[in-house]
Protein backbone atom coordinates (compact mmCIF):
# COMPACT_ATOMS: atom_id res chain seq x y z
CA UNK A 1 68.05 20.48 9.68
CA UNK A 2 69.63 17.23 8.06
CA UNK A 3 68.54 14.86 11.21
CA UNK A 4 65.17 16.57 11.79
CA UNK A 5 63.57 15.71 8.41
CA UNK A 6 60.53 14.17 9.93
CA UNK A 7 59.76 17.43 11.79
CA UNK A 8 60.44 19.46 8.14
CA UNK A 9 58.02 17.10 6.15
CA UNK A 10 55.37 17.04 9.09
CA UNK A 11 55.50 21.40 8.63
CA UNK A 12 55.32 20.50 4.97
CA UNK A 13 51.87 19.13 5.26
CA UNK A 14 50.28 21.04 7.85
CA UNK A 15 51.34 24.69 5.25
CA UNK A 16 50.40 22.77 2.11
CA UNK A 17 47.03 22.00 3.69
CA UNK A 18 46.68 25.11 5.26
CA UNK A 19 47.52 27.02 1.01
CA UNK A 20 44.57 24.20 -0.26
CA UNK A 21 42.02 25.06 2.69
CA UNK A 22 42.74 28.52 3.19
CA UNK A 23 42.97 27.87 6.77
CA UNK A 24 45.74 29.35 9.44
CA UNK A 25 48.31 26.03 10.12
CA UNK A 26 47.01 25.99 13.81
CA UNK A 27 43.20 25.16 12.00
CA UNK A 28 44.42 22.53 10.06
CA UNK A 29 46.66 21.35 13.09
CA UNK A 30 43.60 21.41 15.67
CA UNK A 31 41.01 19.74 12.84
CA UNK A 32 39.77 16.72 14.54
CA UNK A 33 41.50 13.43 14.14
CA UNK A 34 44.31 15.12 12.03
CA UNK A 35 47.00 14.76 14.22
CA UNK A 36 47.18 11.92 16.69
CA UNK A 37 49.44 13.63 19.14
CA UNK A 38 46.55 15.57 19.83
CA UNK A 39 44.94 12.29 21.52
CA UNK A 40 47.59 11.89 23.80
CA UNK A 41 47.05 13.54 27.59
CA UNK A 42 50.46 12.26 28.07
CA UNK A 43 52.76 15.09 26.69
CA UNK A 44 55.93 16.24 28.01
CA UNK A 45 59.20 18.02 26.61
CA UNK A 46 62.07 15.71 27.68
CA UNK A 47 64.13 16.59 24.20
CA UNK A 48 64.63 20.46 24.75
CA UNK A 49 66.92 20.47 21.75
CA UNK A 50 64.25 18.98 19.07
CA UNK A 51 61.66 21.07 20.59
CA UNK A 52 64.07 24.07 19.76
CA UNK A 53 64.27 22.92 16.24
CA UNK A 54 60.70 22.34 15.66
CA UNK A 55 60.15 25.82 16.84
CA UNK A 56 62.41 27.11 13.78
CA UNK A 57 60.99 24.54 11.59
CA UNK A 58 57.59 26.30 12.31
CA UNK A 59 59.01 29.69 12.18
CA UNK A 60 60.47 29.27 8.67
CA UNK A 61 57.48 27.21 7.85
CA UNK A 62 54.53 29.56 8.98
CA UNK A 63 57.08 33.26 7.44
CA UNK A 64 57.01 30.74 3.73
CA UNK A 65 60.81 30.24 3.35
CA UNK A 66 60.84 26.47 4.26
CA UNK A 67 61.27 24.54 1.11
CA UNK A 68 58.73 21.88 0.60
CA UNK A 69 60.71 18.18 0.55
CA UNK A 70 57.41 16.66 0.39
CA UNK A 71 56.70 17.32 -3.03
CA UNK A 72 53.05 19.14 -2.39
CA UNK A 73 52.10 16.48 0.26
CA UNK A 74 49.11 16.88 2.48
CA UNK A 75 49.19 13.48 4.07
CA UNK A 76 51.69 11.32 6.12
CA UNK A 77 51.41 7.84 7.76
CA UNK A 78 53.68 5.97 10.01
CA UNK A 79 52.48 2.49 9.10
CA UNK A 80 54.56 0.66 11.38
CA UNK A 81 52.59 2.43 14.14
CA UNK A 82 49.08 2.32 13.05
CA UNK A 83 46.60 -0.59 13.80
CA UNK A 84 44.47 -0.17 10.71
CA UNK A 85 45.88 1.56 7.13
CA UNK A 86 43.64 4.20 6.29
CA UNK A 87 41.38 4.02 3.30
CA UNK A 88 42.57 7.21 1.17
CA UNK A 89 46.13 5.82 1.12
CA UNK A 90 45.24 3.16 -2.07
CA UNK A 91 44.09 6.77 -3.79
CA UNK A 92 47.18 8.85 -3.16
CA UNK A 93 50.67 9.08 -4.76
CA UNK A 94 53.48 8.50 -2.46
CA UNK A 95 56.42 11.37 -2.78
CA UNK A 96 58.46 10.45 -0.23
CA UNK A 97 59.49 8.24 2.56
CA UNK A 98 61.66 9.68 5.37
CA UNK A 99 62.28 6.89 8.21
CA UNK A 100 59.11 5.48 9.31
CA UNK A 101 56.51 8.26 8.07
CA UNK A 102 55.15 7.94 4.05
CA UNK A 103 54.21 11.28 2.73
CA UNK A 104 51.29 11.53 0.25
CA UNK A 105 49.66 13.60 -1.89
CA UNK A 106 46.31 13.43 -3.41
C-alpha cells in the first residue's frame, strides 16, 4: 500500500501500543484523547476506496503480518494541524516522517 503509508504507520502505533499495554487495538484506539478523530461528530465515508484499504491495513495489522515502518513507534503528530505541540514530543525519538504526520517512539 505504497500511497496509503499514513494509514500503515497510524496501524503501526495503535498494535505497538496495544503489545506494550497488553490491551486489544480497539482499547488503545477508544482510550480517551488518543485519537482526535474520535472528537469529531462529523464523520462520513466519501473515499470508499481508502476506507477499503484501511480495512486490510487493519486486517493484516490486528492477524500480526503488517510490518512495522514505524520503527517501534507509539506516537504520531501532525504538527501542521495542531494548535499547541504536545509536551512528551521534546522526550521522544523521531523514526519517521511520512507527509505531514511525525512518528515517535519513547
Amino acid at each position: 500500500f505504497p500511497s496509503h503509508d499514513r494509514l500503515h504507520a497510524v496501524a503501526d502505533v495503535i498494535m505497538n501500543r496495544a503489545k506494550a499495554s497488553g490491551e486489544t487495538p480497539y482499547q488503545v484506539v477508544v482510550r480517551p484523547k488518543q485519537f482526535s478523530y474520535l472528537a469529531r461528530t462529523d464523520l462520513t465515508i466519501d473515499d470508499h476506496d481508502s476506507y477499503d484499504v484501511a480495512l486490510r491495513i487493519a486486517a493484516l495489522a490486528v492477524t500480526e503480518r503488517l510490518p512495522d515502518i514505524t520503527d517501534g513507534s507509539n506516537h504520531y503528530v501532525a504538527p501542521k494541524r495542531l494548535v499547541r505541540i504536545p509536551k512528551w514530543i521534546n522526550e521522544t525519538e523521531r523514526t519517521v516522517v511520512l507527509n505531514d504526520h511525525h512518528f515517535f517512539r519513547d
